[in-house]
Every structure is written in C-alpha cells, then in structure tokens.
Protein backbone atom coordinates (compact mmCIF):
# COMPACT_ATOMS: atom_id res chain seq x y z
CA UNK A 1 0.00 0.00 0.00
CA UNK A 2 2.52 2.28 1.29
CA UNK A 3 4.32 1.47 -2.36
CA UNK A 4 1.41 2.33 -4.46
CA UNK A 5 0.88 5.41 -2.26
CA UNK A 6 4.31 6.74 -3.24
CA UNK A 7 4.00 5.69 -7.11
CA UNK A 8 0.75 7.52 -7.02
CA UNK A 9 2.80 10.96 -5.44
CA UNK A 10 5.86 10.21 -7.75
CA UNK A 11 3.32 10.51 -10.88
CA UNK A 12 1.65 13.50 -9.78
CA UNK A 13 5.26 15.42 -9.12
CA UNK A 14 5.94 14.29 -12.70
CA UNK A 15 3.10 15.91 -13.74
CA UNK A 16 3.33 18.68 -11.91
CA UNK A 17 6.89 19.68 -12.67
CA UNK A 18 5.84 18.98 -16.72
CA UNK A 19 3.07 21.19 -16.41
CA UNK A 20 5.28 24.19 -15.29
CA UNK A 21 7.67 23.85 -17.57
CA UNK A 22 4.82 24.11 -20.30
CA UNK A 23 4.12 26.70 -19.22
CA UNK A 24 0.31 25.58 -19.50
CA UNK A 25 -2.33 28.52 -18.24
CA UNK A 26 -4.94 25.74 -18.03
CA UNK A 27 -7.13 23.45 -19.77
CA UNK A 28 -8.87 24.10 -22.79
CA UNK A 29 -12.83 23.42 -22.27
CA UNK A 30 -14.32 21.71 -25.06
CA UNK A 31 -18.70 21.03 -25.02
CA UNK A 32 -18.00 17.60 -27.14
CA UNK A 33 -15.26 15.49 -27.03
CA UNK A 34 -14.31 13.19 -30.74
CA UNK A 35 -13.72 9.42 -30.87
CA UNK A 36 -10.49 9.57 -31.15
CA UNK A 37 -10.14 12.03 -27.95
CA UNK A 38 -12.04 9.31 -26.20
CA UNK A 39 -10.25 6.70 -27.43
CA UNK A 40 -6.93 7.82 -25.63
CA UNK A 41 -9.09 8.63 -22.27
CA UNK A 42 -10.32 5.06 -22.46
CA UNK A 43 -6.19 3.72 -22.76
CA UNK A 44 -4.96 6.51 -20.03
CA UNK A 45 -7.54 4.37 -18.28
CA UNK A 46 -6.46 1.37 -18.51
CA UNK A 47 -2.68 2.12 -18.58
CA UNK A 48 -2.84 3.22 -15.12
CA UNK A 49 -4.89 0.30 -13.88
CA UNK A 50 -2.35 -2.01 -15.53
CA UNK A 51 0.50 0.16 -14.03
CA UNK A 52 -1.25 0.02 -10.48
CA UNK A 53 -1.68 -4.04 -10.97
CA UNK A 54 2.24 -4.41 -12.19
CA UNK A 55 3.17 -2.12 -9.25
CA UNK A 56 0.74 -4.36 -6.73
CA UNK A 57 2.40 -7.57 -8.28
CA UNK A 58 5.72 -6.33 -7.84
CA UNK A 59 5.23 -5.18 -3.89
CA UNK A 60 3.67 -8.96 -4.08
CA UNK A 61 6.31 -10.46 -5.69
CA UNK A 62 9.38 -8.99 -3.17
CA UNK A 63 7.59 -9.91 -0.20
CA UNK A 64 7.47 -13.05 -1.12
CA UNK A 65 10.97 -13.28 -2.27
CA UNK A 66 11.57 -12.05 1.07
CA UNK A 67 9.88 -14.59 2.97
CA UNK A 68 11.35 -17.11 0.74
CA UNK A 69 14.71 -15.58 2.02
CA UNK A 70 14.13 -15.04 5.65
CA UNK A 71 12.67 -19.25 5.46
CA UNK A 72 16.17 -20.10 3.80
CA UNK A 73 18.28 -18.32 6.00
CA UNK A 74 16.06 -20.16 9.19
CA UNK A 75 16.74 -23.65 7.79
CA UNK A 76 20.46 -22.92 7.07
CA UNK A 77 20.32 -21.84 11.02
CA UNK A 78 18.20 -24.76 12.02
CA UNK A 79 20.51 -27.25 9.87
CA UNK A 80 23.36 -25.26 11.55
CA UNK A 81 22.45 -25.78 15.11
CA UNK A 82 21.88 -29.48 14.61
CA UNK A 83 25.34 -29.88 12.96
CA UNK A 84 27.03 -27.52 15.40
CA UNK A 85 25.59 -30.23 18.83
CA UNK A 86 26.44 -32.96 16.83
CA UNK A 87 30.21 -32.13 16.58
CA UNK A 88 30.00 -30.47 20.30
CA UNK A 89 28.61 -34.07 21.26
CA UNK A 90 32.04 -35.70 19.87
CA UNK A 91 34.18 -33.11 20.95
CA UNK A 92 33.10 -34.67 24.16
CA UNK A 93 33.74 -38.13 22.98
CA UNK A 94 36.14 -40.01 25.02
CA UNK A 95 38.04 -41.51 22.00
CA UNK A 96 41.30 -38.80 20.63
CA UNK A 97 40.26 -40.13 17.36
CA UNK A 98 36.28 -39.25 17.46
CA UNK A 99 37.26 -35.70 19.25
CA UNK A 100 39.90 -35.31 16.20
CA UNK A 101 37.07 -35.56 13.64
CA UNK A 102 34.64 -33.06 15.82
CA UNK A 103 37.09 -30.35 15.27
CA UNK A 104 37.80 -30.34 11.76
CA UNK A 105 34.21 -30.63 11.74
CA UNK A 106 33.73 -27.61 13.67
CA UNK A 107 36.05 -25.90 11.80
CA UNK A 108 33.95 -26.38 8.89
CA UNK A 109 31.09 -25.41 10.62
CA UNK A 110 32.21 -22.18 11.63
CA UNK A 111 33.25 -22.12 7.56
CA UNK A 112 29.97 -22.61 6.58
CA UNK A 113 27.91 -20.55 9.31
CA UNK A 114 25.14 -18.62 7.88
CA UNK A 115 26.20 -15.16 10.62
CA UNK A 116 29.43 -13.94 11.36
CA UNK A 117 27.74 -14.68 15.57
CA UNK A 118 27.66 -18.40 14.71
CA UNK A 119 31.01 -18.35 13.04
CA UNK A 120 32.03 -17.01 16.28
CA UNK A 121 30.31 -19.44 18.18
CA UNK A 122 32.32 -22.01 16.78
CA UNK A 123 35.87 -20.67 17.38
CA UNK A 124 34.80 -20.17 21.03
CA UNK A 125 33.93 -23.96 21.30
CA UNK A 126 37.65 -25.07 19.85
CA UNK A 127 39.17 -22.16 22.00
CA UNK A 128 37.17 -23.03 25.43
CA UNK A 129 38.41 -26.94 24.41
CA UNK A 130 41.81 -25.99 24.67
CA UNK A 131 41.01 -24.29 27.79
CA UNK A 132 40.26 -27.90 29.28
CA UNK A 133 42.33 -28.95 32.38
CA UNK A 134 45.68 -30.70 30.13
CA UNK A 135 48.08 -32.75 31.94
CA UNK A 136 51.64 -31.76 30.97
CA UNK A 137 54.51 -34.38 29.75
CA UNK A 138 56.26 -33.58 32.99
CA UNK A 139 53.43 -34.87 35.23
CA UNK A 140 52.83 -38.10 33.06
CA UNK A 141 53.24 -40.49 35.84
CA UNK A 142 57.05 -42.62 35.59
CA UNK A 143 57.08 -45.61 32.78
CA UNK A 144 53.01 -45.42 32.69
CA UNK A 145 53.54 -46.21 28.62
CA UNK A 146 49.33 -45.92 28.56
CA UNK A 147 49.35 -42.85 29.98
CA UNK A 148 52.05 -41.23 27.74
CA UNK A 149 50.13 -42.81 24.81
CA UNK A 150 46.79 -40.71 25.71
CA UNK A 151 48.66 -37.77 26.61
CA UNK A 152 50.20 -37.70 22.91
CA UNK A 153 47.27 -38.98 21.17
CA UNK A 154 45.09 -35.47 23.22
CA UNK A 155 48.54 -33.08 22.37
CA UNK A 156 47.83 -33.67 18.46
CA UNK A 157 43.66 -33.01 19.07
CA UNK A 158 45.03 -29.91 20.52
CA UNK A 159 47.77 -28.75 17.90
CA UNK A 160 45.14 -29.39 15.20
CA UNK A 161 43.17 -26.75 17.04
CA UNK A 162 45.70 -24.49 16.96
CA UNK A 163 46.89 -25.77 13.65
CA UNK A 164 43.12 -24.88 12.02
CA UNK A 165 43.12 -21.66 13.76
CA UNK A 166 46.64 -20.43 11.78
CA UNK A 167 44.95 -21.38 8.84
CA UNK A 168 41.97 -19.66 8.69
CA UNK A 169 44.39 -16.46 10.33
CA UNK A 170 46.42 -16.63 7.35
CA UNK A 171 43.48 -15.77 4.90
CA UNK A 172 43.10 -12.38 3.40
CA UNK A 173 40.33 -10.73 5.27
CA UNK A 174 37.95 -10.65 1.92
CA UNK A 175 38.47 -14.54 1.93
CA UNK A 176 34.73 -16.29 2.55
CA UNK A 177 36.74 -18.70 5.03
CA UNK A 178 38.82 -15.88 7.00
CA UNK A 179 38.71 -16.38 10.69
CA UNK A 180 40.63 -12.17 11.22
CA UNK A 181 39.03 -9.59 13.07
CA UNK A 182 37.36 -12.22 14.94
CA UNK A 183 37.74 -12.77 18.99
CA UNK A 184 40.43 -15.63 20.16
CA UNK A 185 39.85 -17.00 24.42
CA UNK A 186 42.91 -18.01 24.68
CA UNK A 187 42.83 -17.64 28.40
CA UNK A 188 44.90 -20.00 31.04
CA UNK A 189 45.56 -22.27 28.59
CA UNK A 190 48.69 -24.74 28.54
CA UNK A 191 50.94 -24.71 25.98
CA UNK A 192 53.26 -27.11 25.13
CA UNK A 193 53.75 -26.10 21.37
CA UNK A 194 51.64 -25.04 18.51
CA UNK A 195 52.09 -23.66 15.19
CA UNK A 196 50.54 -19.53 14.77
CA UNK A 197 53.23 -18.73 12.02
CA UNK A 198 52.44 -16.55 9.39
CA UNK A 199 48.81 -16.41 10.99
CA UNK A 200 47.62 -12.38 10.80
CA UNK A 201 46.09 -10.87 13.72
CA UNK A 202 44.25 -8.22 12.58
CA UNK A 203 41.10 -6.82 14.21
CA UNK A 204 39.62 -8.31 17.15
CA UNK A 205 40.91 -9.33 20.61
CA UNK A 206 43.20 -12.13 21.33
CA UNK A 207 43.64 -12.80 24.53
CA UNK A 208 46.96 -15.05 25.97
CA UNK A 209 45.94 -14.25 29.84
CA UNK A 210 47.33 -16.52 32.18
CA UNK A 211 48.92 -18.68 29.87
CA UNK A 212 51.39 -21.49 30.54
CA UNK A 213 54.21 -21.91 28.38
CA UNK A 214 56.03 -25.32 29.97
CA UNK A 215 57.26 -27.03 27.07
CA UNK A 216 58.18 -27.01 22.87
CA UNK A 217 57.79 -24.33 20.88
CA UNK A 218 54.55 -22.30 20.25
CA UNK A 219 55.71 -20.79 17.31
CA UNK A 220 54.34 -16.60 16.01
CA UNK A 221 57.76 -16.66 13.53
CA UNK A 222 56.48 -14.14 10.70
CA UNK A 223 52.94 -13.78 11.83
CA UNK A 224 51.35 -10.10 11.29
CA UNK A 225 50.08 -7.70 14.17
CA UNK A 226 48.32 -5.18 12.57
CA UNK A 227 45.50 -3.80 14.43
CA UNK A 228 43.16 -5.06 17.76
CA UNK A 229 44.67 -5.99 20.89
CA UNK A 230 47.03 -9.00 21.91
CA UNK A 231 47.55 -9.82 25.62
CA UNK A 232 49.85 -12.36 27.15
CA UNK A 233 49.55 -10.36 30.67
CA UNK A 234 50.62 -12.59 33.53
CA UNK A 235 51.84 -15.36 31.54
CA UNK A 236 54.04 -17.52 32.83
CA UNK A 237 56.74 -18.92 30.73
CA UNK A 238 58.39 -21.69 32.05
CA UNK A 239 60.18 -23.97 29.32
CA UNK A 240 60.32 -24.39 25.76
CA UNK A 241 60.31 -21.55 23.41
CA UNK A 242 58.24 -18.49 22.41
CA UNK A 243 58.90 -17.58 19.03
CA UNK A 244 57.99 -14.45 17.42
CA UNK A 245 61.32 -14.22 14.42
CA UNK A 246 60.69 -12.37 12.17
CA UNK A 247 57.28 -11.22 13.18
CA UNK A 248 55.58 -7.92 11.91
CA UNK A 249 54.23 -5.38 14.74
CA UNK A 250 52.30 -1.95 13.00
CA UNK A 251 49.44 -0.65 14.94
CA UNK A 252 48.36 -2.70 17.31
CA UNK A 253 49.50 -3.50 21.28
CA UNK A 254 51.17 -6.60 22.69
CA UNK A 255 50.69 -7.04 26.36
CA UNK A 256 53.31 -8.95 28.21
CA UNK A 257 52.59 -7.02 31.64
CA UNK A 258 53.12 -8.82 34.26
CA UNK A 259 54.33 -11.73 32.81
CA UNK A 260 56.70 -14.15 34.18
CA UNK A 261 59.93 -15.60 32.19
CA UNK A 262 61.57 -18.59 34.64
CA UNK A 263 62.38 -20.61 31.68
CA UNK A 264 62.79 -21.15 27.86
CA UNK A 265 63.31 -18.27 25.74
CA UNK A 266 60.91 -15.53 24.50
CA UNK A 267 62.12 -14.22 21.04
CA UNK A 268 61.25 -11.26 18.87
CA UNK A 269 64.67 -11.73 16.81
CA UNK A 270 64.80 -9.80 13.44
CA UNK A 271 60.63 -8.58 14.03
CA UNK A 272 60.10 -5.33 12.76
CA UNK A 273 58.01 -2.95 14.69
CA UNK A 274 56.82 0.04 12.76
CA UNK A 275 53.78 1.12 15.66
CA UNK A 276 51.85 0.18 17.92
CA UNK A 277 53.47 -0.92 21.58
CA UNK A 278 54.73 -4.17 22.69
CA UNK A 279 54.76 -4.17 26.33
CA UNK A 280 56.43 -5.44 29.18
CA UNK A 281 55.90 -3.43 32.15
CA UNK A 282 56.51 -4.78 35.69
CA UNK A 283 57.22 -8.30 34.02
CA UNK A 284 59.71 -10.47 35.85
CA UNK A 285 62.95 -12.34 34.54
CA UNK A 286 64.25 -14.76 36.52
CA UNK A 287 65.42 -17.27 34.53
CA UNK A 288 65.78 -17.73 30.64
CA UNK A 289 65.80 -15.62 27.69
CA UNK A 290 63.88 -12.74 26.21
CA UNK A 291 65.18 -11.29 22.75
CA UNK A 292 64.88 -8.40 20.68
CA UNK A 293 68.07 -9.49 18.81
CA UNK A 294 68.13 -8.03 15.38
CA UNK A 295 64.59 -6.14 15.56
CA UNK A 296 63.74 -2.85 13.78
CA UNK A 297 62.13 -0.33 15.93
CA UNK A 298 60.97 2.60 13.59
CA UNK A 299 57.86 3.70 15.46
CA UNK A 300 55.63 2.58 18.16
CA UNK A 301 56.64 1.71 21.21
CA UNK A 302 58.65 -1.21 23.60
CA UNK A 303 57.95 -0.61 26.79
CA UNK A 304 60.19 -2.51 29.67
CA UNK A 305 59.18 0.16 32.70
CA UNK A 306 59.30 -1.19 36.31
CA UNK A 307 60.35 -4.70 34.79
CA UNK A 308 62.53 -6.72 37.15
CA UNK A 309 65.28 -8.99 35.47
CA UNK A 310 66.97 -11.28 38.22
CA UNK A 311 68.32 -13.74 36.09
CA UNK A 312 68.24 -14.80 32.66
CA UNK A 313 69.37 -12.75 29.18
CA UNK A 314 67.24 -9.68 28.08
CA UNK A 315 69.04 -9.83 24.52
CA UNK A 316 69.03 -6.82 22.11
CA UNK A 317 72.13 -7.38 20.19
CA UNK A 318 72.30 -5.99 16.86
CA UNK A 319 69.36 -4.11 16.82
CA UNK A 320 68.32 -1.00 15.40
CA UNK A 321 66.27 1.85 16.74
CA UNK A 322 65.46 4.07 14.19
CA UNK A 323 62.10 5.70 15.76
CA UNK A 324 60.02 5.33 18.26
CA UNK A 325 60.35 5.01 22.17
CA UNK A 326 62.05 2.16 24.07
CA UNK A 327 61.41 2.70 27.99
CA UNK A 328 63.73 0.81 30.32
CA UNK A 329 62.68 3.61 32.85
CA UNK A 330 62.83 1.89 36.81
CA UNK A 331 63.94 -1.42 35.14
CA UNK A 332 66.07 -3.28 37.99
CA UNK A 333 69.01 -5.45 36.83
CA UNK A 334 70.33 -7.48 39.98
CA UNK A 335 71.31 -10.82 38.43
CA UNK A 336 70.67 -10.64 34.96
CA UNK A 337 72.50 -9.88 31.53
CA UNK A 338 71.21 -7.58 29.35
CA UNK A 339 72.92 -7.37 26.20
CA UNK A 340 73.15 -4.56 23.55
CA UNK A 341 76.02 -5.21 21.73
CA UNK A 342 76.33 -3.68 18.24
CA UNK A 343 73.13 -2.26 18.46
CA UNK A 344 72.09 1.46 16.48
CA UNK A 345 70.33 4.36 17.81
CA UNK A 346 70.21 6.61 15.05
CA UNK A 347 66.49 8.40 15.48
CA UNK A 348 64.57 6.21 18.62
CA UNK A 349 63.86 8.05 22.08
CA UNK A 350 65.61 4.96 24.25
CA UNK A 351 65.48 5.87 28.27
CA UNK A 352 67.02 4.02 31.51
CA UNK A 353 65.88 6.78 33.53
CA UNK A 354 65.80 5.58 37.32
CA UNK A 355 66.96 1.97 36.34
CA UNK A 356 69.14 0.15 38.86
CA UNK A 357 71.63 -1.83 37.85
CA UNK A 358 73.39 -4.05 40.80
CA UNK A 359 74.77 -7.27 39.54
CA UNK A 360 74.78 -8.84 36.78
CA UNK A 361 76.03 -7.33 33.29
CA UNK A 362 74.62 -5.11 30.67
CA UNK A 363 76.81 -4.71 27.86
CA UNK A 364 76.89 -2.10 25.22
CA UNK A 365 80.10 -3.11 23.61
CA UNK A 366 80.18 -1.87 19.83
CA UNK A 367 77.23 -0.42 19.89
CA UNK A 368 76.76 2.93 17.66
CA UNK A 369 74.96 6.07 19.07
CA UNK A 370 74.28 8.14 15.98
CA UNK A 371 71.15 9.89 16.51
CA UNK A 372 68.17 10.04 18.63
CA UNK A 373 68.16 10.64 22.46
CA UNK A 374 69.17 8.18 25.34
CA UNK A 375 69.24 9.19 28.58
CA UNK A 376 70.89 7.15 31.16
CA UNK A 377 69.62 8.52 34.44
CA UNK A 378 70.22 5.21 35.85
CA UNK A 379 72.04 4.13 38.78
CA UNK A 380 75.07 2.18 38.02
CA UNK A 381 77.28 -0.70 40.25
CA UNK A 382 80.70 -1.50 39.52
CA UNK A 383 81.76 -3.29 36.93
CA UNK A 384 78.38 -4.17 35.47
CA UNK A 385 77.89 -2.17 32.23
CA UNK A 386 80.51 -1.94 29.89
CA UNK A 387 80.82 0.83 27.42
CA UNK A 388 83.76 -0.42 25.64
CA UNK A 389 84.00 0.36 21.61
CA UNK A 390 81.25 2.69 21.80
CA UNK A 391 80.48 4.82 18.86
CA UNK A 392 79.31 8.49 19.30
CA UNK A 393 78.87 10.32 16.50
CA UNK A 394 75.43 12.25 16.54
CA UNK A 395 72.32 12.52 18.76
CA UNK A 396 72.13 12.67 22.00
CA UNK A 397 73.64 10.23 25.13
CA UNK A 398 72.39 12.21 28.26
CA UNK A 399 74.31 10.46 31.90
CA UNK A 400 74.13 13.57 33.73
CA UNK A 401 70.92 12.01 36.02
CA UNK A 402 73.70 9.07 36.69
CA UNK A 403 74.96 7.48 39.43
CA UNK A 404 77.57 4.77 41.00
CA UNK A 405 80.27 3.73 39.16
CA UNK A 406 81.04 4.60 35.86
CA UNK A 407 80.28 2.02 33.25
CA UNK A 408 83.60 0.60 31.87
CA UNK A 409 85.30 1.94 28.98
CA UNK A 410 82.92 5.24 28.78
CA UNK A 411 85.19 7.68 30.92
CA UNK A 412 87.78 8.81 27.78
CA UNK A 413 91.85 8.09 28.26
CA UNK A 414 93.64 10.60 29.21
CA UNK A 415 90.77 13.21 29.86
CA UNK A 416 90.28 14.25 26.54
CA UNK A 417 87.25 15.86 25.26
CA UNK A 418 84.20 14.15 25.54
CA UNK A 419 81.93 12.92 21.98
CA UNK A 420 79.37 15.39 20.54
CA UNK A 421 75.86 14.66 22.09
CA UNK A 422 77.31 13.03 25.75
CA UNK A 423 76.52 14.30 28.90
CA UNK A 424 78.25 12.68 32.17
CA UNK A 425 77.66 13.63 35.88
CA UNK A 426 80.02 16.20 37.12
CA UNK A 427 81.71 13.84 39.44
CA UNK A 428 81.77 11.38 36.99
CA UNK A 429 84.03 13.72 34.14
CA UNK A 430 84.06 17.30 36.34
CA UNK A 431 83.71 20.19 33.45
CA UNK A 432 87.46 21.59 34.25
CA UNK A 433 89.07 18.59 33.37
C-alpha cells in the first residue's frame, strides 16, 4: 500500500513539474469530445490500472521473495544448530580419534555458518576446548607407557586446534573462510607447542591471559600484528620456546605485563616494529631468555618500565632503533644480563631513567649512538655495564641524572674531550678537566 501510495505521489510530481515547464495557463474546455479524444481517455484508463496491478504484483512479488529468504536463512540456522551439537557431542567423545574428527568438523562449521555470531560461536567452542584442564609431559606419571600414549594422542587433538586456527588467520580478510578480526579465548591455557606462524592478527581481541608456556615451541615466527589488541599479561613462561622471528608489529598492542619468564626463551629476533606498543611493564625475569636481537624499531613503542630482570638474558644485540620510544625507565638489573652489543640508535627516544643496575652485566660493547636521544639517568654498580667500543657520532647520550660507578670503557683516556651529544655527571668527568 505504502508502495502504491508513493507511485501515485511520484506521478503527480511528474506531472506537476511537466506542467510548469509548459508553461500551461490551463485546460482548454471543449462542449464535445471526438472518438479519437475518447479513445486515448479510455487507454490513459487502462494504462494506469495495468501500471497500479504491475506495481501491486511487484510489492507482491518482493515480499514473497523475502519470505522465501528469511525461510532459507532459518533452515540454514536450524541445519546449523543441529550440525554444530552434533560435533560439540564428539568433541566430548572419550576416544582422541572421534574428538579429532569433531574439530575439523567444527572448523567447517564455523566455515559454513550462515552469521558472522555463529562463526564465532564455533571458534569459542575449539578455543574453550583448549582451555580444558591438560596434563603436561612432565606430570605423566614414571614408565606409565598408557598414559604417555593418551597424553600424545590429546597433544595432536590440541595442535590441530591451533593448527586450524593459523589457517583460517592466514586468509586475506575478503576470503569467505577468514577467521581475522574475529575474537580468540585463549585464556589460562597450557601450551606445550603449537604452530601460529604466518597467521595475521588483525582486528579483534586475542587474549593469551594466564597462559602457561612449559614445554616445545609455540611458534608466532612471521605472523602479522596489525590492528586489535594482543595480551599475554601474567603469563608464565616456564620452558620451551616463544617464538615471534621475524614477526611484523604496526598498529596494534602486545601485552606482556606482568608476565613471568623462569624458563625457555621468548624471542622477537629480526621482528620489525613500525607502531603500535609491545609491552612489558613490571614483568619479571628470573630465569631464561627474552630477545629483541636483530629487531627494527621505527615507530611505536617497547615498553620494559618497572620490569625486574633477576636472572636470565634480556638480549638486544644488533638491533636498530630508528624511531620510536624504548622505555627501560625503573627497570632493575640485579642478576641478569642484558645485552646490547652492536646495536644502532640513530632516530629512537631509548630511556634508563631511574633503572638500577646491581649485579649482573649489561653490555653495550660496539654499539653505535648516531642519533636520537638516550638518557641514562640510571644508577650504576661496579663493573656491570661496559661501554667499551662505543660509537658516538650524533644525537644525543644524556648520563648527567647518573649514578655509582662509571660504566667501563665510557670515561675517555687521558681526559680528553668528551663525543658530541654526551653528557656525564660532574663527578663522573668534572667540566674543568
């Protein structure tokens, strides 16, 4: 109705407007009207009833084509549903082998899903499975050959998981089957390997909270951070290896805050990070490795503030900070080795201000400072940072917040004149020297 309404107005505006251009004073009376005069009132007539009828039959028509829709869209749901408990029912299943088939078939499910909210459905089933309670290698009970047999038989269910979830990350995002922007639940879960490399994490929230890393390698080398939100706060890596080579970081935030390193090796080595922030405040080194060896810093931002390192390597070798911030501020060294060997600060803003550093050794041996602005307002102990080969030749090395003991191989021989761009404490190099 409301259709033939507005055809009815749309006609009369045509008319209308015609009219006045025209020009038309009005109608011409006439006391007889010919044949032929009523011959064309008779098909005016019946054009517009026809036009009325085709417009009635095409309002007709859509609806029904509508319904038609909305009923095809309901059984793709309803067939949906019944597929989607059927492969939650074998997920269940007590047999590795029957759970193994549930989640490729969910997988395809979540492929198939008539919404993007029961696509999503789906990846929260396989990510709440690998959420289950998961008995690590380490507790297998001694020589129980059954028990090791179940325990690797439930590891590949689980790596197939995390195996199907890569795949559908690596997909461009106009792909039908592309899993990106979408939300991983990654939360508490145990990790003893898994494959995300080359995945793309673009869009969306995935969320590493509370994870345990005991054992292998779970495996980002190459993968894509892009936009959205990563977390691994308070994870606890205790074994195996965390591998992020080669990785690409450019607009969106990595959370390592709070996290614990007692083990293993966390490695960025050779990533490039070009913005965003990949952050480690008040996380806690105690044992094992964490490495930036090799990355590109050209923007964003690596934040390390209030991060305690008692043991283990914090690794920057060979890097290169050409933009961006990189915030050791309050970082405490007081067992660790943090080394920055042959790395390049040529246009980053890299601070250490009110970092203590009491045992250990952080080494900057080689390392090139030739642009940019590092301060050092750091507090130093003897005979655990080493300056030695050092190349100033631009920017800006500010020690004048320093104290302790100055780092080896920074005070020049002889008291010559210090490098363009450095700063020392006035009891460190007094000014009349």
């Amino acid at each position: 109705m409301l259709a033939f309404a507005a055809a009815v107005v749309a006609a009369a505006a045509v008319f209308f407007i015609g009219w006045k251009l025209l020009g038309a004073q009005g109608l011409a009376s006439e006391q007889r009207i010919g044949s032929q005069t009523l011959f064309d009132l008779a098909k005016l007539s019946f054009g517009v009833v026809a036009g009325a009828g085709a417009l009635v039959a095409l309002v007709v028509a859509y609806r029904r084509q509508k319904v038609g829709e909305d009923e095809v869209e309901r059984e793709k749901t309803r067939l949906h549903n019944e597929r989607f408990t059927h492969a939650v029912d074998q997920l269940g299943n007590e047999s590795e082998a029957v759970q193994l088939g549930a989640v490729h078939a969910l997988a395809g499910l979540a492929d198939d899903a008539p919404t993007r909210d029961l696509r999503q459905t789906c990846i929260d089933v396989l990510c709440a499975y690998l959420r289950l309670p998961y008995t690590a290698k380490a507790d297998l009970p001694e020589g129980d050959a059954q028990a090791r047999h179940s325990y690797l038989a439930l590891r590949e269910v689980r790596h197939t998981v995390i195996r199907l979830i890569r795949n559908h990350l690596r997909l461009a995002p106009k792909h039908p089957h592309s899993w990106q922007g979408h939300q991983f639940d990654f939360t508490t879960v145990a990790f003893d390997g898994g494959d995300f490399s080359g995945a793309v994490f673009s869009g969306g929230t995935v969320n590493f909270f509370g994870a345990e890393f005991a054992d292998g390698t779970v495996n980002f080398s190459k993968a894509r951070f892009s936009d959205g939100k990563v977390t691994f706060r308070n994870t606890k890596v205790s074994g195996g290896l965390v591998n992020f080579y080669g990785a690409m970081f450019s607009g969106t935030r990595v959370d390592f805050c709070d996290a614990q390193v007692l083990g293993g090796k966390v490695t960025f080595r050779n990533t490039k990070i070009s913005g965003g922030i990949v952050d480690f405040r008040d996380a806690q080194l105690s044992g094992g490795t964490v490495s930036f060896r090799g990355a590109e810093i050209s923007a964003g931002r690596v934040n390390f503030s209030s991060a305690g390192f008692t043991g283990g390597t914090i690794d920057f070798r060979c890097a290169k900070f050409a933009g961006g911030t990189v915030n050791f501020s309050g970082v405490r060294f007081s067992g660790a080795r943090g080394d920055f060997s042959d790395a390049e600060v040529s246009a980053s803003q890299v601070t250490f201000l009110g970092a203590k550093i009491s045992a250990g050794r952080v080494n900057f041996r080689g390392a090139g400072f030739t642009g940019g602005t590092v301060n050092f307002g750091a507090e130093f102990a003897r005979g655990t940072v080493n300056f030695s080969g050092v190349r100033f030749s631009g920017g800006t090395v500010d020690m004048s917040m320093a104290s302790g003991v100055p780092p080896t191989g920074l005070i020049p021989e002889h008291r010559g004149y210090l490098p363009a761009g450095l700063t020392l404490p006035p009891d460190w190099y007094p000014m009349e020297a």
